[in-house]
Protein backbone atom coordinates (compact mmCIF):
# COMPACT_ATOMS: atom_id res chain seq x y z
CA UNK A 1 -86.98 16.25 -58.33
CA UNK A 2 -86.75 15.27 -62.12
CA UNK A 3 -84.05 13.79 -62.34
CA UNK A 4 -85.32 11.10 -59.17
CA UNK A 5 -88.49 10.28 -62.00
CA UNK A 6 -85.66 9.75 -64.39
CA UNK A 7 -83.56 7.31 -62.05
CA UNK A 8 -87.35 5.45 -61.36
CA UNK A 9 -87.93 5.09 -64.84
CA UNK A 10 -84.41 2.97 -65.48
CA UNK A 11 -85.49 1.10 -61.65
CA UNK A 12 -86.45 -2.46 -60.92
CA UNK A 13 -89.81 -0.93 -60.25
CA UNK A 14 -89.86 0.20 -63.84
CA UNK A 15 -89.48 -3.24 -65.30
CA UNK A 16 -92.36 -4.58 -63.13
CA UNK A 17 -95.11 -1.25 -63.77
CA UNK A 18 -93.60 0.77 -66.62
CA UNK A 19 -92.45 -2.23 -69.35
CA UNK A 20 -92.50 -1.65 -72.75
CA UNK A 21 -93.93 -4.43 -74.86
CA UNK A 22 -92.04 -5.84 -77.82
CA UNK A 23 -94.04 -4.40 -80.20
CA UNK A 24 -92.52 -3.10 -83.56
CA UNK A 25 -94.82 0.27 -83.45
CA UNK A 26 -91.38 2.50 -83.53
CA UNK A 27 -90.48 1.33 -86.64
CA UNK A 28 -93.04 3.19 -89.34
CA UNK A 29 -91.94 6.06 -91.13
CA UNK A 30 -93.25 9.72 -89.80
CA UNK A 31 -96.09 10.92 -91.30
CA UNK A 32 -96.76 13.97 -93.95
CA UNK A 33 -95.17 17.31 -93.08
CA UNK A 34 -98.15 20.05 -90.96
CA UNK A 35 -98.95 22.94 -93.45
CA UNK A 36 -99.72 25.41 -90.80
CA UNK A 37 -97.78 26.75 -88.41
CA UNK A 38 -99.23 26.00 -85.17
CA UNK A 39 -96.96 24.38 -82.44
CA UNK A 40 -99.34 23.52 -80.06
CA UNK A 41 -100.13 20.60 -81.77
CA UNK A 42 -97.00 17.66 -82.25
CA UNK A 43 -99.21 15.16 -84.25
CA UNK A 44 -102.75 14.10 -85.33
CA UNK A 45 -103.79 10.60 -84.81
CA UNK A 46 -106.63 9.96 -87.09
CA UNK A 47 -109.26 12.76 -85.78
CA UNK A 48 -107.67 13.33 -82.63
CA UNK A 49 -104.77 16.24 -82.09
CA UNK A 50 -102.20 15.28 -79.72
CA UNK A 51 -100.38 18.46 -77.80
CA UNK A 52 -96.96 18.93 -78.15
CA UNK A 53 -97.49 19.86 -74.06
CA UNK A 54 -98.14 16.30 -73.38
CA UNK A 55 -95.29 14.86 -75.76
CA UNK A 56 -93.53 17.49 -73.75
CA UNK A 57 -94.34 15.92 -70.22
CA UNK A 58 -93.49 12.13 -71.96
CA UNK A 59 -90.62 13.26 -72.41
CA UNK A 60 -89.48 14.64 -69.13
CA UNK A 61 -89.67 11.27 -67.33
CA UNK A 62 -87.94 9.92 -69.70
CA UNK A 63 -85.33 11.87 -71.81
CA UNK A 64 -81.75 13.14 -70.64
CA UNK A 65 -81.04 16.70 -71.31
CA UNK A 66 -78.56 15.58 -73.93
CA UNK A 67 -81.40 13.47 -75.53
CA UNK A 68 -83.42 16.72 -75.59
CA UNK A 69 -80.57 18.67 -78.16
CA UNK A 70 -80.52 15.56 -80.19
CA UNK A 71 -83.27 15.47 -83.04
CA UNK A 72 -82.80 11.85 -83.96
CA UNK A 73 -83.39 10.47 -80.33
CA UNK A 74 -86.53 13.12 -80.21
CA UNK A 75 -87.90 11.54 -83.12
CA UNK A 76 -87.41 8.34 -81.49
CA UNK A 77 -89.14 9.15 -78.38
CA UNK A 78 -91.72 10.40 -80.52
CA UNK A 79 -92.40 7.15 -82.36
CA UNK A 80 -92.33 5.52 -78.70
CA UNK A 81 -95.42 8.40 -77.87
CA UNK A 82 -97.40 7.88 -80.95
CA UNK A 83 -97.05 3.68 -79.94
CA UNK A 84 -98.70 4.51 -76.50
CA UNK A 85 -100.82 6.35 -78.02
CA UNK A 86 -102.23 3.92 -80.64
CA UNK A 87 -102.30 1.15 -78.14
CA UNK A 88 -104.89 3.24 -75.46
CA UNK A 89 -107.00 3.79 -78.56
CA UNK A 90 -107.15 0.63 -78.93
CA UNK A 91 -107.46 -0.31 -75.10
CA UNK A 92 -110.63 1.99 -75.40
CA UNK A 93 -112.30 0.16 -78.80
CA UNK A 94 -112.12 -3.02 -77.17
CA UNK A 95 -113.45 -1.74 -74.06
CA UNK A 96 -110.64 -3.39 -71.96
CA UNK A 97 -111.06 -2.37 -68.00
CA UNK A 98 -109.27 -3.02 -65.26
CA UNK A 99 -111.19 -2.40 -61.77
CA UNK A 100 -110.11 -0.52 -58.59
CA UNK A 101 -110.26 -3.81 -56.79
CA UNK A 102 -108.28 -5.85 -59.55
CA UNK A 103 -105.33 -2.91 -59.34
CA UNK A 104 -105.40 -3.09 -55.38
CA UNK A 105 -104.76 -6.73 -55.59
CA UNK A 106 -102.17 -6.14 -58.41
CA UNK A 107 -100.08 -3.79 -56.08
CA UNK A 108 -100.91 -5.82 -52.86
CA UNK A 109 -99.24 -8.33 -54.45
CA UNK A 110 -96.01 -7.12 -55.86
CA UNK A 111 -93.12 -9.26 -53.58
CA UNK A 112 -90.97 -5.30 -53.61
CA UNK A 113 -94.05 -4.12 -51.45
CA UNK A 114 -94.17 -6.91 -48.88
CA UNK A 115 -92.60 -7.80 -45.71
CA UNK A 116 -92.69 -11.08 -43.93
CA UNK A 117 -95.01 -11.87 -47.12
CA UNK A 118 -97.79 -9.27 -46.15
CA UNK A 119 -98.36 -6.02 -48.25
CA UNK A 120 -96.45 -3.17 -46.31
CA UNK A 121 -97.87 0.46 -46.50
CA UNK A 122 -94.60 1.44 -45.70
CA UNK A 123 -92.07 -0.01 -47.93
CA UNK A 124 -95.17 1.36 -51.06
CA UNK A 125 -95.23 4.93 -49.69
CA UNK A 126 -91.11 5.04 -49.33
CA UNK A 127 -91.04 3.60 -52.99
CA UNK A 128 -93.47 6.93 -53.90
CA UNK A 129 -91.36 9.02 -51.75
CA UNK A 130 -87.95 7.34 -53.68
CA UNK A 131 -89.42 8.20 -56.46
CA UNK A 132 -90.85 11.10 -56.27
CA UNK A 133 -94.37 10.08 -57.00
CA UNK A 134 -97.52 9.94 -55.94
CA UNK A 135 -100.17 7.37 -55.60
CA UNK A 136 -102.35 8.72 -58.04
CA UNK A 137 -99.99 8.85 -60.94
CA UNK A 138 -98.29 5.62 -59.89
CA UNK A 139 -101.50 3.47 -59.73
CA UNK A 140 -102.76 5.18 -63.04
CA UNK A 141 -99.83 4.01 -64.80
CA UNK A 142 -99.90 0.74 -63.46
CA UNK A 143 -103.61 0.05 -64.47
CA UNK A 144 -102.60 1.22 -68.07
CA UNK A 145 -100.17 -0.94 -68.16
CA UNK A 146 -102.21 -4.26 -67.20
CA UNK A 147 -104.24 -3.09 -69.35
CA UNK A 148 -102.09 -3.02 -72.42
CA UNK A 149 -101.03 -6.36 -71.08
CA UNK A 150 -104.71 -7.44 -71.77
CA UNK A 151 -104.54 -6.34 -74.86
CA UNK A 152 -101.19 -8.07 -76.71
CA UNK A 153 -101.94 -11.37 -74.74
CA UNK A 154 -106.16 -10.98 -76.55
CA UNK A 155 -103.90 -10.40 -79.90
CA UNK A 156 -101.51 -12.92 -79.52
CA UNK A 157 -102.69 -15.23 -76.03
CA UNK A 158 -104.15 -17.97 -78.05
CA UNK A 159 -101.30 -19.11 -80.70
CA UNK A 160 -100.36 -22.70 -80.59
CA UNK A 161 -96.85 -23.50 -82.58
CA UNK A 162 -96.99 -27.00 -84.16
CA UNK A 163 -93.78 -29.49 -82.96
CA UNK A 164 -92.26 -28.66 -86.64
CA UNK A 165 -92.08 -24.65 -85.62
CA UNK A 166 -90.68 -26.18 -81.99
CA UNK A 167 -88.19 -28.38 -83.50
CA UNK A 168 -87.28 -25.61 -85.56
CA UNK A 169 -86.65 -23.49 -82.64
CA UNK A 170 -84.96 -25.86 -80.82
CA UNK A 171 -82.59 -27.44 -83.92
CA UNK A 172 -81.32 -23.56 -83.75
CA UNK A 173 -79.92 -23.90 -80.39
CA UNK A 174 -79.06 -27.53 -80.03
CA UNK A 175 -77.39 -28.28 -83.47
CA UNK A 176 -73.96 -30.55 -83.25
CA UNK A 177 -71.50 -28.84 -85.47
CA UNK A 178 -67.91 -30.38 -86.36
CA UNK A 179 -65.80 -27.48 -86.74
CA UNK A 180 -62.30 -26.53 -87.77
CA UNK A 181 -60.31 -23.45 -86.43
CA UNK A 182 -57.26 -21.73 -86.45
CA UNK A 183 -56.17 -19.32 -83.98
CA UNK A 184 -55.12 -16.14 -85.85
CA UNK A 185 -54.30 -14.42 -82.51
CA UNK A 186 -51.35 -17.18 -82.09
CA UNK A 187 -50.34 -16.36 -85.40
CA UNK A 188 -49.55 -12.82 -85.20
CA UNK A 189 -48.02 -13.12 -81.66
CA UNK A 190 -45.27 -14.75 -83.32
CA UNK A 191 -45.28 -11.44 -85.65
CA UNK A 192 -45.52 -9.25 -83.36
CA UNK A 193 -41.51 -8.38 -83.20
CA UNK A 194 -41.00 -4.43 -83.22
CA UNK A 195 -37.74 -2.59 -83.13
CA UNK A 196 -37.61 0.45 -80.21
CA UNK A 197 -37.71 2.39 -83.06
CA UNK A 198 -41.26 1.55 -84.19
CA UNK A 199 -42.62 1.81 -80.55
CA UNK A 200 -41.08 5.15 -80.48
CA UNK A 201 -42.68 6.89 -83.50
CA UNK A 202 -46.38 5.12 -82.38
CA UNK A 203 -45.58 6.61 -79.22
CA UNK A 204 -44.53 10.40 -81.00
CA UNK A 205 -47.94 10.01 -83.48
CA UNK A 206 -50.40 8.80 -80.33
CA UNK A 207 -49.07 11.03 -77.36
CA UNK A 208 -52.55 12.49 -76.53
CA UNK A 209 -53.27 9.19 -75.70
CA UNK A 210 -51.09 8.60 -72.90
CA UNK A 211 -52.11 12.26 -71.15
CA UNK A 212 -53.47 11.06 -68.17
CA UNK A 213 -56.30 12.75 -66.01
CA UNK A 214 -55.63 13.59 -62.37
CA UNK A 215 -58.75 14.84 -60.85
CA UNK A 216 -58.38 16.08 -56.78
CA UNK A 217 -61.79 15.41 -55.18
CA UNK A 218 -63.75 15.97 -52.06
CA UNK A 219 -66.92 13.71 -51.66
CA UNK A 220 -69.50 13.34 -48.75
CA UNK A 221 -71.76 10.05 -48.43
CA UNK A 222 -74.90 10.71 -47.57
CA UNK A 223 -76.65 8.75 -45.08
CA UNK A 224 -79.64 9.02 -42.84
CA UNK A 225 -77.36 9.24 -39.74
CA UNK A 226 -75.28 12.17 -41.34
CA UNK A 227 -78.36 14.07 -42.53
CA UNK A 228 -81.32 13.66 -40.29
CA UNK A 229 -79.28 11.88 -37.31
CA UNK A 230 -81.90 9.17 -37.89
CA UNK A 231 -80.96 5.33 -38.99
CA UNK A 232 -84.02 5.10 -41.10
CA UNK A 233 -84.95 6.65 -44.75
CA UNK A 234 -87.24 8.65 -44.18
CA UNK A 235 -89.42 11.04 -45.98
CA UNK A 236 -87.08 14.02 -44.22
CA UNK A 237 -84.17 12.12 -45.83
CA UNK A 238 -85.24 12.61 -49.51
CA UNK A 239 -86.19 16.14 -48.95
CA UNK A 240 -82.94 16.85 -47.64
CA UNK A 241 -81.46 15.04 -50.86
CA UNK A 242 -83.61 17.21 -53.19
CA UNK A 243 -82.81 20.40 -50.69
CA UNK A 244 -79.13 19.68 -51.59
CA UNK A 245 -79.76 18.89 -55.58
CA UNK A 246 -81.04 22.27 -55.52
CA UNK A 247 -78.64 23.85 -53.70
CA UNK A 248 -76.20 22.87 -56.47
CA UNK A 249 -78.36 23.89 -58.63
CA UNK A 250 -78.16 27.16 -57.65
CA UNK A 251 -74.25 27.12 -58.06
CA UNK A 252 -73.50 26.04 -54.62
CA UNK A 253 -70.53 23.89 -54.01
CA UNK A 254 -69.43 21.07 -51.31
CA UNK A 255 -68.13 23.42 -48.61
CA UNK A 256 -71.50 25.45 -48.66
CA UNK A 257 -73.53 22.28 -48.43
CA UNK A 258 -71.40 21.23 -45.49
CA UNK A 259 -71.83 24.08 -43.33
CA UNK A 260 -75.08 24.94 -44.30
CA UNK A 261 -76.52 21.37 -43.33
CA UNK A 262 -73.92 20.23 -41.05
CA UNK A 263 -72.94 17.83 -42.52
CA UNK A 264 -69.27 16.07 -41.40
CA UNK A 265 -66.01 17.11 -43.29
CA UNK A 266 -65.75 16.12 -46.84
CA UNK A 267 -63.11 12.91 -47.71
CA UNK A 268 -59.93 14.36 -49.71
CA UNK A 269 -59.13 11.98 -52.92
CA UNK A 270 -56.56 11.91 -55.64
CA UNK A 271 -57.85 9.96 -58.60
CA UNK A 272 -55.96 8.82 -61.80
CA UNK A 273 -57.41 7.74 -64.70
CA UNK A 274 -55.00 5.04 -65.77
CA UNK A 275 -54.92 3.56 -62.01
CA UNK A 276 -58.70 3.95 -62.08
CA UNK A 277 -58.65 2.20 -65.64
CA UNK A 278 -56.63 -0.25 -64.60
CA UNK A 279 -57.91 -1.43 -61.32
CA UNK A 280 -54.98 -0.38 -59.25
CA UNK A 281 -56.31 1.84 -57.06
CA UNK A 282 -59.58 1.75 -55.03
CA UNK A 283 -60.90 4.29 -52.96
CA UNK A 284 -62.54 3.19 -49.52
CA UNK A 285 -66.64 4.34 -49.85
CA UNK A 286 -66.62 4.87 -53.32
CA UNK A 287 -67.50 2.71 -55.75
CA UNK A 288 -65.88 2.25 -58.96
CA UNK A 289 -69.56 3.59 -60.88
CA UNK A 290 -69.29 6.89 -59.07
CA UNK A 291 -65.50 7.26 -60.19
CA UNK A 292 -66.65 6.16 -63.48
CA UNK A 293 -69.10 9.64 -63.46
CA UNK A 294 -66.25 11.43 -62.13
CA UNK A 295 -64.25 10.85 -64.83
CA UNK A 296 -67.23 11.69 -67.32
CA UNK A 297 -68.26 15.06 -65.76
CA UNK A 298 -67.92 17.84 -67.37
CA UNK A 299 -65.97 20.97 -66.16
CA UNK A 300 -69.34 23.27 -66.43
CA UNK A 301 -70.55 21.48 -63.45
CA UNK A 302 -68.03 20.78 -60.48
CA UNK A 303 -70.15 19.83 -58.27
CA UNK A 304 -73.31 17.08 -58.03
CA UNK A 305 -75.01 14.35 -56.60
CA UNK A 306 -74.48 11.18 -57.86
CA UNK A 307 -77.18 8.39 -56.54
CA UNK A 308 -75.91 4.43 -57.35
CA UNK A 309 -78.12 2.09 -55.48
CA UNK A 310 -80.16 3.82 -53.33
CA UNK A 311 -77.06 5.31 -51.82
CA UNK A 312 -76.05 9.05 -52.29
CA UNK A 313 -73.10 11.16 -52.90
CA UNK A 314 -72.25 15.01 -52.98
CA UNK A 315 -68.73 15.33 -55.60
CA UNK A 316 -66.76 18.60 -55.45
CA UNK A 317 -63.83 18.40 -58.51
CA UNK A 318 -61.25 20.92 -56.95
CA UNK A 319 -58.82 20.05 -59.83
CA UNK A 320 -58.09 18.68 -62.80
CA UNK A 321 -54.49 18.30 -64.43
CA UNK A 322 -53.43 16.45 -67.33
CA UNK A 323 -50.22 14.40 -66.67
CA UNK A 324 -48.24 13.27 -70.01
CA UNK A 325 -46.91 9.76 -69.67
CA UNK A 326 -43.72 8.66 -71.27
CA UNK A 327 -42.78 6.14 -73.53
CA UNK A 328 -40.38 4.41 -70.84
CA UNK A 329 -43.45 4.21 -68.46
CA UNK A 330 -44.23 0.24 -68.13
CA UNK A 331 -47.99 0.59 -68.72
CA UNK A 332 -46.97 2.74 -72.17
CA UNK A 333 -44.91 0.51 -73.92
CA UNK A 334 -47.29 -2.44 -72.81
CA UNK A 335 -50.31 -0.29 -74.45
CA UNK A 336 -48.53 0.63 -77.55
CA UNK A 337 -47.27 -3.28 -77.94
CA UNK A 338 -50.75 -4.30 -77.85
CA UNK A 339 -51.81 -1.56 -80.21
CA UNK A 340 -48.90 -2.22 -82.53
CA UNK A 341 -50.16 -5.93 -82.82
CA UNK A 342 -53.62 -5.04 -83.23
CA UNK A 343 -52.70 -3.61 -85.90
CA UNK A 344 -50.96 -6.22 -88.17
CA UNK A 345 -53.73 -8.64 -87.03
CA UNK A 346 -56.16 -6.29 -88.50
CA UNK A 347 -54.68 -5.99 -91.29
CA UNK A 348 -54.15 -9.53 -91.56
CA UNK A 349 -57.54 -10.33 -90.89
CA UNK A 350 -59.06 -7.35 -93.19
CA UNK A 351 -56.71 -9.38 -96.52
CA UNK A 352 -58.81 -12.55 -95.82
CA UNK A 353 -62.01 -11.23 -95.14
CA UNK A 354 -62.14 -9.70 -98.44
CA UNK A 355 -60.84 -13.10 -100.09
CA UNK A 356 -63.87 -14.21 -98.51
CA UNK A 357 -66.39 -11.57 -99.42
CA UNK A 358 -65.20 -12.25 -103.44
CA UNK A 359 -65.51 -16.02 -102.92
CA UNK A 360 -62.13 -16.33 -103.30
CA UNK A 361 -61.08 -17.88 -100.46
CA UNK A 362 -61.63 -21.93 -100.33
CA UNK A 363 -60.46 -24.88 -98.25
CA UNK A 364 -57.52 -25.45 -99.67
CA UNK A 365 -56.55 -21.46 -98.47
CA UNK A 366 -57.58 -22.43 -95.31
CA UNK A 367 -55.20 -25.45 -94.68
CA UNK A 368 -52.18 -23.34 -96.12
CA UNK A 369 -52.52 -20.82 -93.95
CA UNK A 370 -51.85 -23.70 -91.53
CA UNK A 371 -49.13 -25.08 -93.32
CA UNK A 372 -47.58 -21.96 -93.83
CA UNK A 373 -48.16 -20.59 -90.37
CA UNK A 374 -47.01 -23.76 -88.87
CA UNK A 375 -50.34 -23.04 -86.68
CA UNK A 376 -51.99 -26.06 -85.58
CA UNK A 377 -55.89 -26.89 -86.85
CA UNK A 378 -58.22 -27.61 -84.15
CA UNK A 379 -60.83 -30.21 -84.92
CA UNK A 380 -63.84 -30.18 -82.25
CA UNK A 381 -67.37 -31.19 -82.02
CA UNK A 382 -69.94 -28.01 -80.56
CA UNK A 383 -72.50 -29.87 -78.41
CA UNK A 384 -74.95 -26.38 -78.75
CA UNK A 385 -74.71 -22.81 -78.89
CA UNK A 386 -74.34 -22.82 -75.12
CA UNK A 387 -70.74 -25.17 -75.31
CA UNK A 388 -68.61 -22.44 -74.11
CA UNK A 389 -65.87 -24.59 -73.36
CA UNK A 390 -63.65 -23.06 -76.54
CA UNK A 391 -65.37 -20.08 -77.61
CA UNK A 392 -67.19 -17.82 -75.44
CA UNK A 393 -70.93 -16.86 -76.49
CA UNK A 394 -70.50 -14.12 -78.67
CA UNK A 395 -68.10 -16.03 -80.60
CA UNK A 396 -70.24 -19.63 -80.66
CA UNK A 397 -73.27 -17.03 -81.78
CA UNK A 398 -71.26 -15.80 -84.60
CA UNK A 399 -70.07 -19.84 -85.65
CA UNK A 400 -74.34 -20.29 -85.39
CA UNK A 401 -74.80 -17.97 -88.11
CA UNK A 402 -72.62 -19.98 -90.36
CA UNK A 403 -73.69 -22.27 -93.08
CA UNK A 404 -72.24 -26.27 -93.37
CA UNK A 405 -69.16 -26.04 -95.76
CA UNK A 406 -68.33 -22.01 -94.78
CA UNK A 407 -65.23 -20.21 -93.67
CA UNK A 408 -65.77 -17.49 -92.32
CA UNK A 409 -63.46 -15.34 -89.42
CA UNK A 410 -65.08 -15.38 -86.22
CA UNK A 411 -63.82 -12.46 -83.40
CA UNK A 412 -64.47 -10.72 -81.01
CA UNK A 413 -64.78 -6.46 -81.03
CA UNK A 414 -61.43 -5.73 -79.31
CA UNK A 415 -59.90 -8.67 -81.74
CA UNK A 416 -57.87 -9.86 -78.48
CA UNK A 417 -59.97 -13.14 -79.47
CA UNK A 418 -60.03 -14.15 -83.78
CA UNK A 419 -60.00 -17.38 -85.62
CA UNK A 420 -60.93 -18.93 -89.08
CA UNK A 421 -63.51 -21.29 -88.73
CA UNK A 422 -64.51 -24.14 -91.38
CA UNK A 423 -67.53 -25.66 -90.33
CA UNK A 424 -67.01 -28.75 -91.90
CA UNK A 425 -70.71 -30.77 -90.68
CA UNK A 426 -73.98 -29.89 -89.27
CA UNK A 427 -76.15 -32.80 -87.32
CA UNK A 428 -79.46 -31.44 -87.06
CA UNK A 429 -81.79 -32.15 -83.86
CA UNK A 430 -84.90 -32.10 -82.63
CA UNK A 431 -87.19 -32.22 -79.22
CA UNK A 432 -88.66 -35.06 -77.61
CA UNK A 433 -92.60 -33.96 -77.04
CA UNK A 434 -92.43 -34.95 -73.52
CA UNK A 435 -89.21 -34.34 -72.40
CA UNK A 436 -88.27 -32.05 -69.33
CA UNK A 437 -87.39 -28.92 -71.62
CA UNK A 438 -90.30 -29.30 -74.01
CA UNK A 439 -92.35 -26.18 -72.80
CA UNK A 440 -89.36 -24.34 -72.66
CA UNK A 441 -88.80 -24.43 -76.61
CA UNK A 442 -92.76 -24.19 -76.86
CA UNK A 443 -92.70 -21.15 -75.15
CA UNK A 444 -89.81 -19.79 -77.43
CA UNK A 445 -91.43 -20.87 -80.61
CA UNK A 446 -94.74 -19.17 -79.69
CA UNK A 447 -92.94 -15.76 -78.17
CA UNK A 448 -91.79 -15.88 -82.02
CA UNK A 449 -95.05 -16.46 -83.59
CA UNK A 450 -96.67 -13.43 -81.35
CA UNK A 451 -93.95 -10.98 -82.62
CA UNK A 452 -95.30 -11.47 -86.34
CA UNK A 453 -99.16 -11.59 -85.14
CA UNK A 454 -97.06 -7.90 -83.11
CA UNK A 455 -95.92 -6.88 -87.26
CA UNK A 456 -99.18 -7.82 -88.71
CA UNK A 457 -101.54 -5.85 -86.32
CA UNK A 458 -98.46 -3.15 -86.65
CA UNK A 459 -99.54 -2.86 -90.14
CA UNK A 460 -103.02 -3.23 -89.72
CA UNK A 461 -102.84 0.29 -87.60
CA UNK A 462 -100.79 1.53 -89.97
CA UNK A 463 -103.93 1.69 -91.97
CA UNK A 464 -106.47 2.24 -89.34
CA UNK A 465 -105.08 5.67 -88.28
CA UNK A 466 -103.48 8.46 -89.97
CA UNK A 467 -100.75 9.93 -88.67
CA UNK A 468 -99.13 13.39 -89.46
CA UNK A 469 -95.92 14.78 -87.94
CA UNK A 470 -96.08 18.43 -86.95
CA UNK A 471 -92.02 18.88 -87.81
CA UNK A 472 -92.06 22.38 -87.14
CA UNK A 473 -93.17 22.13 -83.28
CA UNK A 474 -90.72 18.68 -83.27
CA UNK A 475 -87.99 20.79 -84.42
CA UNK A 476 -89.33 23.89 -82.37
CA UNK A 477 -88.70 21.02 -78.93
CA UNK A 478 -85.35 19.76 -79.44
CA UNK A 479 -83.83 23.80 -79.52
């Protein structure tokens, strides 16, 4: 039952009833340390004591049970509490309301609750029923939340950005930069020249990382037709699915599910992880996400219900065996050749990024690494930080960053993309007042004014309330 509030929470419904503001109220410190020792009570908010029972139900829609052994992600979810909190003290100083008629037409209105663009009692009560909900909650939640819409747009609704501010904006984007680059990647391929000997002893120091995992599964789909012999979800439908999640709860595995609820025979699978990696292999009616989770169980729990898109599946892992590759195997020696020259370009890379960080790397080093390289230089013109037709967009956001006259290396995580970059000239731009995309970098330029009115008022309740931290019933939680 939980764990279907949990999958609501990270739903498309979530995004249109349960968003969370930009607002930077997660970012102050925690407040002084309780004196006593009572642990009923997780924080005081000015004159008002906040239960550690209702931090406790906050967090049970929304934490993981790893998240609940983990005292830095506690404190986090915490900070996101004491935010709400703060903001429906505020809702109530400045009186903000929101009537039953107003939240009718609010949900009347949502397009996920219509069909043939009328409001559908049906497709809301089966979203409830998804979601284990019910209407009270639901609507409750949904009026807070227009109502702490009210409030950000009262703080920050009426902010006009002058053109400068919009030109600024849009000069970020748009700028034409002349560039220079060399492909460092090219450079070490023509390194990258090692003996069998070398691939051998990488192999002999790495072998756990060519074990591969062979997990033998049996897996039902579960459908209306296979559970309530009925082609429609129905509210029987999801009761069955939580029957089963507690079933396996209770220790029960695949084969007693089956017979218990008649279910049809379970599908037989043998999955590899290095197929499954690799995109050899796919299995008929299951998706590569549910393999994904097969792979990342744990061997506590063999079997469980995996939901991926409204769909449901019951896993059983009968086996697991670890399988150690060889060196001679294709997909080996291609790993540990990649590895090898990820290596030397790392190292290669690391010897000019600290020339760079001392300032001792100028122009001149730039053009003879080209000259001694033999690698060519590749003069080109970026139109705007959206020109993708060299570098993709991480890489063009990283040449953004760059002041005119720079060098800097620019590459991606994995390194399978790096270059050196000279950004020889910058042609700043700016926005015709009445052209097409105008309101577009308005828009932009105010969103950015509104998040420092968001830091400001931040501040301002920083000093409004007084907040204390009751560490010992935190602490006392995440046990």
């Amino acid at each position: 039952m939980l764990s279907s509030i949990r999958k609501f929470s990270q739903s498309i419904y979530s995004k249109i009833f349960l968003f969370i503001v930009a607002i930077p109220f997660v970012f102050w410190g925690m407040g002084p340390l309780f004196t006593g020792g009572n642990l009923n009570v997780i924080v005081e908010i000015g004159k008002n004591k906040v239960s550690t029972q209702e931090f406790t139900d906050f967090l049970r829609y929304r934490a993981t049970e790893d998240d609940m052994v983990n005292i830095s992600k506690i404190q986090i979810f915490l900070s996101n509490f004491i935010g709400e909190k703060l903001i429906a003290n505020e809702i109530d100083d400045f009186d903000i309301i929101l009537s039953d008629k107003s939240l009718s037409n609010i949900i009347r209105n949502e397009s996920n609750f219509k069909k043939n663009d009328k409001f559908s009692r049906t497709k809301y009560e089966k979203f409830l029923v998804e979601n284990s909900l019910n209407a009270v909650i639901f609507e409750s939640n949904a009026s807070y939340q227009n109502k702490k819409e009210q409030l950000l747009n009262f703080i920050g609704g009426g902010v006009v950005p002058p053109k400068f501010l919009v030109d600024k904006v849009y000069d970020k984007e748009n700028q034409i930069r002349s560039i220079q680059s060399i492909n460092l990647n090219k450079i070490m391929k023509k390194k990258s020249i090692f003996s069998e000997k070398k691939i051998v002893s990488y192999f002999n120091k790495n072998k756990e990382d060519y074990v591969d995992i062979r997990k033998e599964v049996q897996f039902i789909k579960l459908t209306p037709k296979n559970l309530t012999a009925n082609n429609e979800y129905t509210d029987i439908f999801f009761q069955k699915v939580d029957e089963i999640d507690d079933l396996i709860v209770e220790g029960k595995n695949l084969d007693f599910i089956q017979k218990n609820l008649n279910l049809p025979s379970p599908n037989l699978v043998q999955l590899d992880r290095i197929d499954f990696l690799k995109n050899e292999r796919k299995i008929d009616n299951l998706p590569k996400e549910v393999i994904n989770k097969i792979f990342n169980a744990g061997e506590s729990e063999p079997t469980f219900l995996i939901e991926l898109k409204g769909e449901y599946f019951v896993i059983d892992i009968v086996e697991t065996s670890n399988i150690q590759k060889e060196v001679t195997d294709i997909s080996v020696k291609k790993n540990i050749l990649a590895n090898l020259e990820k290596e030397i370009t790392r190292k290669f890379i690391s010897e000019i990024v600290v020339k760079l960080n001392k300032n001792n790397f100028k122009k001149n080093d730039f053009d003879k690494i080209a000259a001694d390289e033999k690698a060519p230089v590749n003069k080109l013109v970026i139109e705007n930080k959206n020109d993708n037709k060299t570098f993709n967009k991480d890489l063009l956001r990283q040449i953004y960053s760059l002041p005119e006259k720079t060098i800097s290396v620019v590459a991606g995580i994995g390194l399978e993309e790096s270059f050196l970059v000279y950004v020889d000239k910058i042609k700043n731009v700016s926005i015709i007042q009445n052209s097409d995309s105008y309101n577009e970098y308005f828009k932009l330029s105010k969103t950015r004014m509104v998040n420092s009115l968001y830091i400001t008022y931040d501040n301002y309740l920083k000093n409004k309330y007084e907040i204390n931290i009751n560490y010992k019933a935190l602490d006392n939680i995440s046990r």
